[in-house]
N, C-alpha and C. Protein backbone atom coordinates (compact mmCIF):
# COMPACT_ATOMS: atom_id res chain seq x y z
N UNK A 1 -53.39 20.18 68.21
CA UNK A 1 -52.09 20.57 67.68
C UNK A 1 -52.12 20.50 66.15
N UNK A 2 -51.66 21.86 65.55
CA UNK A 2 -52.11 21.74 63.77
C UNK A 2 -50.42 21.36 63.19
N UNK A 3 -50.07 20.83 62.35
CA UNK A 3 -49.01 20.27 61.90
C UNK A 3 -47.91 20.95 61.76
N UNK A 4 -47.75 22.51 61.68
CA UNK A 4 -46.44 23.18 61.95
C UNK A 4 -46.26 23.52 63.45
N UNK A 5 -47.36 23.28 64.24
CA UNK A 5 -47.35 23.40 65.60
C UNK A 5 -46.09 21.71 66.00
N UNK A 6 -46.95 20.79 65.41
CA UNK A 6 -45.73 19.29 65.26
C UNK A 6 -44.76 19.45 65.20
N UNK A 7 -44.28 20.09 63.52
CA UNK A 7 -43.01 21.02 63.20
C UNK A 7 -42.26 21.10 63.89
N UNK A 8 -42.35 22.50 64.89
CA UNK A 8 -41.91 23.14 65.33
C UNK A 8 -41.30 22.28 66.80
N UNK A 9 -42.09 21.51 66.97
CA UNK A 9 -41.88 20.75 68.60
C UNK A 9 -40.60 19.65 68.08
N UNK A 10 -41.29 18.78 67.25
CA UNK A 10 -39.70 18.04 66.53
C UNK A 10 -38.77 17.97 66.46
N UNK A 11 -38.78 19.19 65.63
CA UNK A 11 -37.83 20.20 64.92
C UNK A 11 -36.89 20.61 66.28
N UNK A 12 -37.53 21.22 66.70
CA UNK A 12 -36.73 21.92 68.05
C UNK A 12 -35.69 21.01 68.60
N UNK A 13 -36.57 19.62 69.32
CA UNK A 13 -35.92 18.86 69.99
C UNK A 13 -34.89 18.01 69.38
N UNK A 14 -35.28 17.59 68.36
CA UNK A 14 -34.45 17.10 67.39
C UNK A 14 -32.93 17.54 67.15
N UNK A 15 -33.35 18.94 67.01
CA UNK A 15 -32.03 20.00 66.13
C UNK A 15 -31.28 19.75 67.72
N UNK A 16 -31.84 19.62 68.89
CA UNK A 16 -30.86 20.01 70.10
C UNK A 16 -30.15 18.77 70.41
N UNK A 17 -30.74 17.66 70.21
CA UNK A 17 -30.63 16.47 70.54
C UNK A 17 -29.44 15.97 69.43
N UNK A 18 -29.12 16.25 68.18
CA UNK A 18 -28.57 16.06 67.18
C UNK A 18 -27.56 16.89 66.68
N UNK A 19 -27.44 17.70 67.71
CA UNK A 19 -26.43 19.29 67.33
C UNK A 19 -24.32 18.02 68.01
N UNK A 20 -24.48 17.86 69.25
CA UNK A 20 -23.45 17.27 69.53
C UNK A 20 -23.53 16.16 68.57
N UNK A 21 -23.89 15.18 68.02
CA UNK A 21 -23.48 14.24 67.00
C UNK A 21 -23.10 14.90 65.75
N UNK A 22 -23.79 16.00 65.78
CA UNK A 22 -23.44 16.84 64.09
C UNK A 22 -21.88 17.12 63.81
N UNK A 23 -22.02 18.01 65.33
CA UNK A 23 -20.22 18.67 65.38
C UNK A 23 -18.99 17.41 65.62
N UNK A 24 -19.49 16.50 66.00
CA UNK A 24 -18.86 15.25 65.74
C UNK A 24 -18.57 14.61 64.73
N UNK A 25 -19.50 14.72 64.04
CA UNK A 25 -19.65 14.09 62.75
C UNK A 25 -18.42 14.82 61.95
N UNK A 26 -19.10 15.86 62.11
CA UNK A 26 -18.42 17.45 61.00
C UNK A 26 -16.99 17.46 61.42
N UNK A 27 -16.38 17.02 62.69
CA UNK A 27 -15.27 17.01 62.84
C UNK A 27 -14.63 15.59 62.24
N UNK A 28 -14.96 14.45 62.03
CA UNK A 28 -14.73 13.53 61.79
C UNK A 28 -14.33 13.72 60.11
N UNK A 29 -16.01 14.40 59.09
CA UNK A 29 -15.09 14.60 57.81
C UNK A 29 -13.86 15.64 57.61
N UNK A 30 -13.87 16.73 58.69
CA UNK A 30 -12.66 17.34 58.20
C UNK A 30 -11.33 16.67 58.62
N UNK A 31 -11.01 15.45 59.89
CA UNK A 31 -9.97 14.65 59.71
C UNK A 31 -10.22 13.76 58.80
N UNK A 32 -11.22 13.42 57.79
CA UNK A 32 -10.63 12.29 56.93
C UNK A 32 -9.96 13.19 55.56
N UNK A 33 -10.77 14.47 54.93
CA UNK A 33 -10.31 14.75 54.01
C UNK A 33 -10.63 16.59 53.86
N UNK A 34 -10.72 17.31 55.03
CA UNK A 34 -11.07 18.46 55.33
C UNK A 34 -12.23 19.27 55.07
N UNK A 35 -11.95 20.51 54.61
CA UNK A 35 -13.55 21.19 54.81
C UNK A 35 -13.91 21.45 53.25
N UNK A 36 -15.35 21.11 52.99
CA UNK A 36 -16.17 21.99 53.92
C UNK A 36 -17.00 20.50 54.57
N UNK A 37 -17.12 20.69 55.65
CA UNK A 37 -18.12 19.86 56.44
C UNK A 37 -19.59 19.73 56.31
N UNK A 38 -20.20 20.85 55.99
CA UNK A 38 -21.31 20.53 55.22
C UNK A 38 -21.53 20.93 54.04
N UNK A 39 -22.46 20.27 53.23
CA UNK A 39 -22.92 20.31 51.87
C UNK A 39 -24.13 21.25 51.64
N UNK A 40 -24.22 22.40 50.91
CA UNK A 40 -25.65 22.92 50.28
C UNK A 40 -25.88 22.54 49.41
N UNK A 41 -27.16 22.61 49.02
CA UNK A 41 -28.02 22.61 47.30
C UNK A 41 -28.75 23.48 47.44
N UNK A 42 -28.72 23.91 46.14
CA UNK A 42 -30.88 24.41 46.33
C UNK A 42 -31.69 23.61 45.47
N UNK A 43 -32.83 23.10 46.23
CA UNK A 43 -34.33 22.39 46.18
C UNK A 43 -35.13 23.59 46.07
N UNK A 44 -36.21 22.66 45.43
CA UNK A 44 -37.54 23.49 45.50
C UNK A 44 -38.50 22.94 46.35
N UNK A 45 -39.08 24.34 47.11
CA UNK A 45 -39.93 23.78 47.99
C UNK A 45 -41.35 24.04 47.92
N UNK A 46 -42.24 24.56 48.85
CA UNK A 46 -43.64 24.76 48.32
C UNK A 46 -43.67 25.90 47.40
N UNK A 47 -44.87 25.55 46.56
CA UNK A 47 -45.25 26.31 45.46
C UNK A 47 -43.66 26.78 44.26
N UNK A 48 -42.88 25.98 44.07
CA UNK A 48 -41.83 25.62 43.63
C UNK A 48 -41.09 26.77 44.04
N UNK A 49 -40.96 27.17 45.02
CA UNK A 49 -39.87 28.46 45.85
C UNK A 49 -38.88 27.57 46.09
N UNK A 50 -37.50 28.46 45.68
CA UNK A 50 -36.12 27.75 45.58
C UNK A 50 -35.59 27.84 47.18
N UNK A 51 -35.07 26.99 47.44
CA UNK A 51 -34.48 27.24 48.94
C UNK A 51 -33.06 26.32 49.18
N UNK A 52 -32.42 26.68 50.24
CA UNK A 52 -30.89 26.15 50.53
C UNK A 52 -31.24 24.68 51.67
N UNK A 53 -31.06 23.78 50.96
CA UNK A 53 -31.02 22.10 51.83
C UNK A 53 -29.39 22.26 52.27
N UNK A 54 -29.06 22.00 53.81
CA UNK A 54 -27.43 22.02 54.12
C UNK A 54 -27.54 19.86 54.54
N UNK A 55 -26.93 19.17 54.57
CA UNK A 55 -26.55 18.55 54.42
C UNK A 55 -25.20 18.22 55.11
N UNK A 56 -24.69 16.94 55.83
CA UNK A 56 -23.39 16.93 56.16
C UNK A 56 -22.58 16.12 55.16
N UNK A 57 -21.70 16.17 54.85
CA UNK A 57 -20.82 16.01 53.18
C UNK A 57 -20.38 14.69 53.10
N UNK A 58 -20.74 13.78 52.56
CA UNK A 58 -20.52 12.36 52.48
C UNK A 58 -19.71 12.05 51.18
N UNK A 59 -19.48 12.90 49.98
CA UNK A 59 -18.67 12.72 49.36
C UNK A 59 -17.93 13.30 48.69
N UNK A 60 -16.29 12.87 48.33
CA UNK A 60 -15.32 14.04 47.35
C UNK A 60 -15.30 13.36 45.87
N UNK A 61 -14.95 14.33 45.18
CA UNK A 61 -14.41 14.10 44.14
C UNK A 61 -15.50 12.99 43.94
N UNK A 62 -16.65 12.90 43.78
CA UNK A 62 -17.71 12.19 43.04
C UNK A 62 -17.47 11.04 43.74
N UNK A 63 -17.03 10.51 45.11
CA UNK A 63 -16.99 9.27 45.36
C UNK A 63 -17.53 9.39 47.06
N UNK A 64 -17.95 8.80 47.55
CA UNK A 64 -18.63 8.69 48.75
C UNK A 64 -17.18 8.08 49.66
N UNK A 65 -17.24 9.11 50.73
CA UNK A 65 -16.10 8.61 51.56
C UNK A 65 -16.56 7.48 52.81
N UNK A 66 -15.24 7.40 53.85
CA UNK A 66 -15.62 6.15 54.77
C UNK A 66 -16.43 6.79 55.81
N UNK A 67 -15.98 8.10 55.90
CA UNK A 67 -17.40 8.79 56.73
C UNK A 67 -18.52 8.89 56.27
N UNK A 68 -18.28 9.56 55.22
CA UNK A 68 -20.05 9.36 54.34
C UNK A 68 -21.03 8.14 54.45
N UNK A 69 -20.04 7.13 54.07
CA UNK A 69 -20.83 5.95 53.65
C UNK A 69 -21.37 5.47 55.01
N UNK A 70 -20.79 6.01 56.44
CA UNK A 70 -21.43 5.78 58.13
C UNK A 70 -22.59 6.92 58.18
N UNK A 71 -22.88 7.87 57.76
CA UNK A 71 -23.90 9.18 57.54
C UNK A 71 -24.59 8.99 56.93
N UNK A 72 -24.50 8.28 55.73
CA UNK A 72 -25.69 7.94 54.99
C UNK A 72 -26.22 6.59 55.58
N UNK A 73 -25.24 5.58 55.54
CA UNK A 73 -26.51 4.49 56.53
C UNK A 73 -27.16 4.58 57.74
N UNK A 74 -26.49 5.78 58.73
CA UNK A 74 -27.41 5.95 59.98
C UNK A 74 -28.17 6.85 59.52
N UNK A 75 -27.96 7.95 58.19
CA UNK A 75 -29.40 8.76 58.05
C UNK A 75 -28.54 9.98 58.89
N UNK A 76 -27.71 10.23 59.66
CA UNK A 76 -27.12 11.20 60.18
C UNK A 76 -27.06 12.59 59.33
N UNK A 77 -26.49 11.97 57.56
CA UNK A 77 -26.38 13.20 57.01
C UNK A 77 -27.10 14.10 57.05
N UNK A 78 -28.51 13.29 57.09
CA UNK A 78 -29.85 14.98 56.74
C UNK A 78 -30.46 15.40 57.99
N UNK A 79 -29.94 15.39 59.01
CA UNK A 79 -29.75 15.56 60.30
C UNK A 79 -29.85 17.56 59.96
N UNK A 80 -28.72 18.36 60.00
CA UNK A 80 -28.98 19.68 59.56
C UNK A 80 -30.13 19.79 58.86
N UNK A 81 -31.32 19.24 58.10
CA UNK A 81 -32.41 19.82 57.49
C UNK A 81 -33.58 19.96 58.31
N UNK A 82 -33.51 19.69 60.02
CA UNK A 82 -34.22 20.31 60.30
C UNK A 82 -34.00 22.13 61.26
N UNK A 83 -32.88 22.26 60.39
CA UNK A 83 -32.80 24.28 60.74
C UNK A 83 -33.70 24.45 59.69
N UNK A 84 -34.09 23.49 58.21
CA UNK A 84 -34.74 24.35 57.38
C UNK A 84 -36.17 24.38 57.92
N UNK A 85 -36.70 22.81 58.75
CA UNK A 85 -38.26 22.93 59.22
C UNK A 85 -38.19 23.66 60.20
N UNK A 86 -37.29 24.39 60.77
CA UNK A 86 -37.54 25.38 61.76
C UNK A 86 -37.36 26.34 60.87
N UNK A 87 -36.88 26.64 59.96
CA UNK A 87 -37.21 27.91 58.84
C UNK A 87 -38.22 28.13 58.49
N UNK A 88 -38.99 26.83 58.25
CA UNK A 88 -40.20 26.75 57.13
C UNK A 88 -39.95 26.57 56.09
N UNK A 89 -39.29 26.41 55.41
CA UNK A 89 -39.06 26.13 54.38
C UNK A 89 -39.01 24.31 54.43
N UNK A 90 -39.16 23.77 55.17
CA UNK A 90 -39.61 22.33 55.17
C UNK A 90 -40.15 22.10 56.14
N UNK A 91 -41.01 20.72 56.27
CA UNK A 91 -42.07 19.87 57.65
C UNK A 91 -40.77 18.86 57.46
N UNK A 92 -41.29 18.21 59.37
CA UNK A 92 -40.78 16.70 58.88
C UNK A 92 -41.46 15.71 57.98
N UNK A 93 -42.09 15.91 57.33
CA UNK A 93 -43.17 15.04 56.84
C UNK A 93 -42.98 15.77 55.37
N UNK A 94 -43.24 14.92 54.21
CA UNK A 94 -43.29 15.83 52.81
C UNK A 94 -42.91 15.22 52.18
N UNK A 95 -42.81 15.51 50.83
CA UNK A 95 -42.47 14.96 49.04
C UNK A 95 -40.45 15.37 49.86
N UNK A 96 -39.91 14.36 48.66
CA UNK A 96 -38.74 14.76 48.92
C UNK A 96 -38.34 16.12 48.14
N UNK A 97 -37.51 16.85 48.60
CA UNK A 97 -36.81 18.09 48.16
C UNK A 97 -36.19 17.72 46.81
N UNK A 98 -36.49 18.35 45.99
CA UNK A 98 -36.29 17.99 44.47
C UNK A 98 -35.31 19.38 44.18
N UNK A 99 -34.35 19.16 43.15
CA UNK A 99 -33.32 20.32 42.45
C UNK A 99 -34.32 20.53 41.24
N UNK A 100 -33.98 21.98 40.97
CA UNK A 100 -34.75 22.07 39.42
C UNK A 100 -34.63 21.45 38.66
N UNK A 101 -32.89 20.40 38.25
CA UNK A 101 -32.76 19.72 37.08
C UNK A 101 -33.44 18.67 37.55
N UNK A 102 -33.73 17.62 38.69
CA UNK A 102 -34.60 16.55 39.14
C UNK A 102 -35.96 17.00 38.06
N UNK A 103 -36.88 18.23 38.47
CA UNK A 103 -38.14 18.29 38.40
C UNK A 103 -38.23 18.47 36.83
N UNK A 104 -36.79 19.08 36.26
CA UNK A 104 -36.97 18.94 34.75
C UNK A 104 -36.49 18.01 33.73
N UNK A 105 -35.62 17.16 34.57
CA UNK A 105 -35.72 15.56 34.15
C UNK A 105 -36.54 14.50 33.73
N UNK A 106 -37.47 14.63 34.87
CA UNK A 106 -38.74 13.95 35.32
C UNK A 106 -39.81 14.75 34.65
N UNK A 107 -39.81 15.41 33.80
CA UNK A 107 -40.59 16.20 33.22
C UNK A 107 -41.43 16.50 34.17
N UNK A 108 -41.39 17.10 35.53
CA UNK A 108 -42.78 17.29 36.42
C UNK A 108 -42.65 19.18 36.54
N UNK A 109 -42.61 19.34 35.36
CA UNK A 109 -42.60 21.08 35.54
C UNK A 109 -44.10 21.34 35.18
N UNK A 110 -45.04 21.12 34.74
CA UNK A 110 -46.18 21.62 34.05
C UNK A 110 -47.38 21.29 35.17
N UNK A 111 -48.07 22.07 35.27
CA UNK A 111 -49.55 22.37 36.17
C UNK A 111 -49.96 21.06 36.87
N UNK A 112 -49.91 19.91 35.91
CA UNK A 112 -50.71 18.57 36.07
C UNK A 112 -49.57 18.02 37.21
N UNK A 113 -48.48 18.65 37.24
CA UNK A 113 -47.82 18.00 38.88
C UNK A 113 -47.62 18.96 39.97
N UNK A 114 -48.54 20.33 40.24
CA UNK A 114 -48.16 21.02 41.18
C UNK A 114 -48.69 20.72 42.39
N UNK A 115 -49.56 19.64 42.98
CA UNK A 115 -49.99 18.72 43.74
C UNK A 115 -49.03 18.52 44.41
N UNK A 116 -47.88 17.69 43.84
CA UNK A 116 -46.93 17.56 44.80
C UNK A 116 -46.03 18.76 45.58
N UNK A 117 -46.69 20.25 44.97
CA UNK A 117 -45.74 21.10 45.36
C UNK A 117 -46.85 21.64 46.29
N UNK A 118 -47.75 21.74 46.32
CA UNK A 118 -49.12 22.37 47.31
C UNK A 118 -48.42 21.88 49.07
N UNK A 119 -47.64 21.28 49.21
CA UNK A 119 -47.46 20.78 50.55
C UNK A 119 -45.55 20.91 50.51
N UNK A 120 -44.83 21.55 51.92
CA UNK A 120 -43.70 21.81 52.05
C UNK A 120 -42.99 20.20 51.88
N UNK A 121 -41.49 20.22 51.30
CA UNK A 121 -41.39 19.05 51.18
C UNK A 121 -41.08 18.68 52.56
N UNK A 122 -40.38 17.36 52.55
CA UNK A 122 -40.02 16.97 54.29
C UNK A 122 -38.81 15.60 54.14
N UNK A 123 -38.21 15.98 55.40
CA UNK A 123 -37.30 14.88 55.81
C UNK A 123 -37.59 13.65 55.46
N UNK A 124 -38.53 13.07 55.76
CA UNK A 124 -39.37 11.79 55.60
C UNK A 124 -40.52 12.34 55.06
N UNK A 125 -41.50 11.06 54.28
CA UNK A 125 -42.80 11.52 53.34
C UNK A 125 -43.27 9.57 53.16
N UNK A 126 -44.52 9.93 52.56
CA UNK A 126 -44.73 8.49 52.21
C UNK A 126 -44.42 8.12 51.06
N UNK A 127 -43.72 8.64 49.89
CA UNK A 127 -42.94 7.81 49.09
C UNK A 127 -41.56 7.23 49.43
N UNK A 128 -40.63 8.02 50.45
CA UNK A 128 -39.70 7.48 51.36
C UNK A 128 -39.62 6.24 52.15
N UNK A 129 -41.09 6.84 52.90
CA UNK A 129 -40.86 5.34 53.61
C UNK A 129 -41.70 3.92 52.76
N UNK A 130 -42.63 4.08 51.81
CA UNK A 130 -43.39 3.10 50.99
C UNK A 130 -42.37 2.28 49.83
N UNK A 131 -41.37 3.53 49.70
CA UNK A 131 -40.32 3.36 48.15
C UNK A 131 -41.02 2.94 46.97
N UNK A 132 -41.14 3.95 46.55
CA UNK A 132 -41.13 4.31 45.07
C UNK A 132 -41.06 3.61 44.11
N UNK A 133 -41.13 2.49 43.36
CA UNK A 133 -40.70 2.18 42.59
C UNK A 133 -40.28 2.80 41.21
N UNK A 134 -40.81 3.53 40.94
CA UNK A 134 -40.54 4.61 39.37
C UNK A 134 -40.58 5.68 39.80
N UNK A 135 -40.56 6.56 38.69
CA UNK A 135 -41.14 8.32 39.25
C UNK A 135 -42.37 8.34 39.18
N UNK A 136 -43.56 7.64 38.07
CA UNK A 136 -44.58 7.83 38.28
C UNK A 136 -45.31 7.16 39.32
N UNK A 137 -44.75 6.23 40.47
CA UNK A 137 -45.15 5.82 41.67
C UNK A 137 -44.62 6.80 42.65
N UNK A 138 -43.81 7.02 43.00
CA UNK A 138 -43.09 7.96 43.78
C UNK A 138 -44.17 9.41 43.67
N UNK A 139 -44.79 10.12 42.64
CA UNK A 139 -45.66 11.17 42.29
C UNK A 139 -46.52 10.65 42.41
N UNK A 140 -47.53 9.60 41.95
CA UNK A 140 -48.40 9.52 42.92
C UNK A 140 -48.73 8.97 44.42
N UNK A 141 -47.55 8.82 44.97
CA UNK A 141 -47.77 8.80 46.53
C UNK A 141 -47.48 10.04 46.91
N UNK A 142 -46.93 11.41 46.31
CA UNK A 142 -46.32 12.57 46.70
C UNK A 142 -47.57 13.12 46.46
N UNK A 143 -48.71 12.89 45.93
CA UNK A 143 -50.37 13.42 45.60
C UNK A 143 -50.98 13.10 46.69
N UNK A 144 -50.65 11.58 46.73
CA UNK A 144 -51.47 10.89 47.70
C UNK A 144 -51.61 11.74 49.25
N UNK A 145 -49.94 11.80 49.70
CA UNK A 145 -50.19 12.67 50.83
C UNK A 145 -50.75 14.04 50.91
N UNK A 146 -50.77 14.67 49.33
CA UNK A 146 -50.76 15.98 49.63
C UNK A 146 -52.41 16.26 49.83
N UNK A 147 -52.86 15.26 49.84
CA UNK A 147 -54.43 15.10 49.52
C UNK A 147 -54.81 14.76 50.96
N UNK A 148 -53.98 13.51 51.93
CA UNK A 148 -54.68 12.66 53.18
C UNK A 148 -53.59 13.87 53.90
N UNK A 149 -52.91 14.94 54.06
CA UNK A 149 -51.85 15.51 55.09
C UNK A 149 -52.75 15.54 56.14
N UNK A 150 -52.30 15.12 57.31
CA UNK A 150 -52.88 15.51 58.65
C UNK A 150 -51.53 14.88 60.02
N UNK A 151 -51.81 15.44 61.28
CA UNK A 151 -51.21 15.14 62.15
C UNK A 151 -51.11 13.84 62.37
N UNK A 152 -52.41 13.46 62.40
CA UNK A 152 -52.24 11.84 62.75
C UNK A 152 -51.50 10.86 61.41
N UNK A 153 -51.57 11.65 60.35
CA UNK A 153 -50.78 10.40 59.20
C UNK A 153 -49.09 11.26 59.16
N UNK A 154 -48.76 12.53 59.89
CA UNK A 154 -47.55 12.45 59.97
C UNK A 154 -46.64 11.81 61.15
N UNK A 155 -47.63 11.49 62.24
CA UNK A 155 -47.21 10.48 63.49
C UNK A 155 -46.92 9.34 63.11
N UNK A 156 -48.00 9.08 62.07
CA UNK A 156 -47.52 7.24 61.69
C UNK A 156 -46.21 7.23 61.20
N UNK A 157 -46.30 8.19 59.76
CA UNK A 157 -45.31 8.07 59.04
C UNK A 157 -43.57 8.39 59.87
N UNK A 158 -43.53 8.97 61.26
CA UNK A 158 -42.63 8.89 61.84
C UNK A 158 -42.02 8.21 62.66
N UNK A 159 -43.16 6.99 62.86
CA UNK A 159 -43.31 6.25 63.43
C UNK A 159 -42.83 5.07 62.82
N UNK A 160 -42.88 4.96 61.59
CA UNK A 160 -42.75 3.96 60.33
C UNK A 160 -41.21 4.07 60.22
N UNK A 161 -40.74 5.94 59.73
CA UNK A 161 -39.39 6.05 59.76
C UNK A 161 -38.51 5.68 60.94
N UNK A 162 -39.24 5.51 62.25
CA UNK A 162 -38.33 5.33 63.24
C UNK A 162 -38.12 3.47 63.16
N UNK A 163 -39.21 3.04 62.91
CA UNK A 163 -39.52 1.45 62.77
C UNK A 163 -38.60 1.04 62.08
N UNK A 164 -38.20 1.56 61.24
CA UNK A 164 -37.35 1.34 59.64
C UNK A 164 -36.12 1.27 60.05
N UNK A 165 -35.18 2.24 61.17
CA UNK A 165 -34.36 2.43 61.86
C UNK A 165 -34.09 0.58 62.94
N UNK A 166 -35.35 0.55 63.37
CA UNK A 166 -34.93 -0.03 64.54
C UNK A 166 -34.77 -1.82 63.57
N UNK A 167 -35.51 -1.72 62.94
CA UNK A 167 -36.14 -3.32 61.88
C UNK A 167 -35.45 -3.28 60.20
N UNK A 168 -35.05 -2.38 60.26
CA UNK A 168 -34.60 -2.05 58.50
C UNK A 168 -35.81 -1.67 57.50
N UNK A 169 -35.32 -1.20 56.33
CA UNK A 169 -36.55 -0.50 55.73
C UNK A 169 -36.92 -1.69 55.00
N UNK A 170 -36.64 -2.83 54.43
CA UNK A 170 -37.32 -3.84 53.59
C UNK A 170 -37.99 -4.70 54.49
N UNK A 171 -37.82 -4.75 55.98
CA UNK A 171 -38.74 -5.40 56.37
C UNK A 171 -39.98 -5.05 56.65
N UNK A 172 -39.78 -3.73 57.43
CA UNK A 172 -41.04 -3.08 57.58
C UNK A 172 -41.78 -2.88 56.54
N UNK A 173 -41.06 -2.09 55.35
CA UNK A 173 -42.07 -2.94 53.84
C UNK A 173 -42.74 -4.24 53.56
N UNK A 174 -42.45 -4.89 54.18
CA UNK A 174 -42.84 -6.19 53.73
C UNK A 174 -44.32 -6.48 54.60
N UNK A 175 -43.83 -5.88 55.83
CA UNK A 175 -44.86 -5.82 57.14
C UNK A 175 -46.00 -4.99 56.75
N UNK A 176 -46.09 -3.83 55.76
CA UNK A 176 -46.84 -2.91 55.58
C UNK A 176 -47.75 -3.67 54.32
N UNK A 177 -46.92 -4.17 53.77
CA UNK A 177 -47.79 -4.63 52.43
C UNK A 177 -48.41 -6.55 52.81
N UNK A 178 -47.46 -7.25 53.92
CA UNK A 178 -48.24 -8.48 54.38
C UNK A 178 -48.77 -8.73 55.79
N UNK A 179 -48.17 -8.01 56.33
CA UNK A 179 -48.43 -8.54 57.83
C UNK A 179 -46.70 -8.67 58.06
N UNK A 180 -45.86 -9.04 59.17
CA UNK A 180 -44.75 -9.58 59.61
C UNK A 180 -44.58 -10.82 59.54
N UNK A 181 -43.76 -11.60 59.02
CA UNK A 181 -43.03 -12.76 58.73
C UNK A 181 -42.38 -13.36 59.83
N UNK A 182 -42.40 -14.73 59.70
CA UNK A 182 -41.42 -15.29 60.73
C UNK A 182 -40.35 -15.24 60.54
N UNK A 183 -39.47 -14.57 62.26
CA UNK A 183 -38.24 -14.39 61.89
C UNK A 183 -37.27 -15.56 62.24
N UNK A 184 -37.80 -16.44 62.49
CA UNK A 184 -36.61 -17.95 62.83
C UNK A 184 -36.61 -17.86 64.33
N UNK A 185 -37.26 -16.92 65.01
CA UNK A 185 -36.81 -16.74 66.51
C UNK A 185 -38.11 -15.93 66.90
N UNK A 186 -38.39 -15.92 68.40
CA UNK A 186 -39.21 -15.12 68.79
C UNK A 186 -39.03 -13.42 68.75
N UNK A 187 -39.75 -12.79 68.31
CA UNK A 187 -39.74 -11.19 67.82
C UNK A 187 -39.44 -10.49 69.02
N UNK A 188 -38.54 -10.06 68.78
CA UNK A 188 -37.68 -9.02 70.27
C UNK A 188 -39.45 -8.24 69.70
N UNK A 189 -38.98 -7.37 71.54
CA UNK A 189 -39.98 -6.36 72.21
C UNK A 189 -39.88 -5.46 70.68
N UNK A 190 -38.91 -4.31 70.69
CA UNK A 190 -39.14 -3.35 69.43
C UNK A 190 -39.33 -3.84 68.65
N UNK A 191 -39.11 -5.29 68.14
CA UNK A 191 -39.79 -5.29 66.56
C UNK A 191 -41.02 -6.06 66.63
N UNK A 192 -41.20 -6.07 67.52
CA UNK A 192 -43.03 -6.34 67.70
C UNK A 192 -43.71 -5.27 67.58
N UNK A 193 -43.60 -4.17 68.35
CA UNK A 193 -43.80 -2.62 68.44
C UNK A 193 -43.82 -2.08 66.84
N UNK A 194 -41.97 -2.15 66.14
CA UNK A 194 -42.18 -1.91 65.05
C UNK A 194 -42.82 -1.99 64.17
N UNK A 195 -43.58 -3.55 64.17
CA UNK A 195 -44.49 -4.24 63.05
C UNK A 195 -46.11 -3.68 63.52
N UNK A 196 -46.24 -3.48 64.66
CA UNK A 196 -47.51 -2.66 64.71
C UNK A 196 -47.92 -1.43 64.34
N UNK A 197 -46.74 -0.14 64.46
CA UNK A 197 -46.39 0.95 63.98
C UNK A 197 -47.00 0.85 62.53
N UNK A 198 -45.73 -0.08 61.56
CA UNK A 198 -46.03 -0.47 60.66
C UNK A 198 -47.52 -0.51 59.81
N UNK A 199 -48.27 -1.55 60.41
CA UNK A 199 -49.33 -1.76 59.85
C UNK A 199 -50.51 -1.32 60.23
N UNK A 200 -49.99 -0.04 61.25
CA UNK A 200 -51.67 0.46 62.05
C UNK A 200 -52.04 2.04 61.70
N UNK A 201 -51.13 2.30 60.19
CA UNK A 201 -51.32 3.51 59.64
C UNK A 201 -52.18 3.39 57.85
N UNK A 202 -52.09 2.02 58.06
CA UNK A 202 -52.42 1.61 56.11
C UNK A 202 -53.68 2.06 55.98
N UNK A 203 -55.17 2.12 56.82
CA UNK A 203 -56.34 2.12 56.43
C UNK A 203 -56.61 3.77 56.83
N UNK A 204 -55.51 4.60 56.59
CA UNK A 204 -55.52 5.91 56.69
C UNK A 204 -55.70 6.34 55.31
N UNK A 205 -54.79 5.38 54.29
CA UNK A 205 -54.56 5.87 52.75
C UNK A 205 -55.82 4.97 52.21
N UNK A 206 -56.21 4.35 52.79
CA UNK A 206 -57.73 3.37 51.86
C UNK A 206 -58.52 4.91 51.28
């Protein structure tokens, strides 16, 4: 199976599996403060081609609402971006989707960063789930993958994002960079699972 073949299987099930929570969702921000229910931008995606990210709308008037702020901690909002990996215009796996003013902020417009653009961006990526500390860490883990991309390091890495879900994302960080910590109690079943997920993708990036 070659990695838009992955894509596409994901993607599919995903978008079907996530369509009734969406219209739920979407109905929920138009009773708190009406429409529009979802949000566009345009990102740039491979080979810096401009494209439409939809989004479900977490905030007005520059302030994050009480729905939003439930969409962004379950991750629900970017739920609609995979109609774009069924477009192509994104993988689940990838550099995050950057706006032109991002890439000309960050000064990453010039040749010496098109590395990170050689590969579609994605929902999840390994500067997402590793976190970034700067931009120049964040770019070179957005190299890093575009260099190791394969099926088996986008399984981990979804595997990591799902871990992150079930354990939180600073622990499983912690798990990736030490091993798992004692938690005061014996380690439920999933976060035993989680912490293996975790740490059985690292000697992919050696």
């Amino acid at each position: 199976m070659n990695r838009r073949t992955l894509d596409l299987v994901l993607a599919g099930g995903a978008a079907g599996f996530f369509l009734p929570v969406q219209l739920a969702a979407a109905a929920l921000i138009r009773l708190e403060d009406g429409d529009p229910a979802i949000f566009r931008q345009e990102r740039l995606g491979r080979g810096r081609v401009p494209f439409v990210v939809p989004k479900l709308r977490t905030m007005r008037d520059g302030e994050v609402t009480r729905v939003g702020r439930w969409l962004r901690a379950t991750g629900l909002d970017e739920t609609p971006q995979f109609l774009c990996v069924l477009r192509g215009d994104m993988a689940i796996v990838g550099p995050r989707p950057l706006t032109a003013a991002d890439v000309a902020r960050l000064g990453w417009t010039g040749p010496a960063h098109d590395a990170r653009f050689d590969v579609a961006p994605g929902i999840t990526g390994l500067a997402q789930v590793l976190g970034g500390v700067s931009a120049r860490h964040s770019r070179a883990l957005d190299a890093l993958y575009a260099r190791r991309a394969s099926v088996r390091l986008d399984l981990w890495l979804i595997g990591v994002s799902f871990a992150m879900n079930v354990a939180g994302k600073e622990r499983v960080r912690s798990w990736l960079r030490r091993g798992p910590r004692p938690l005061g109690r014996p380690a439920r079943p999933l976060e035993r699972w989680a912490a293996t997920i975790a740490r059985a993708g690292v000697s992919q990036l050696r």
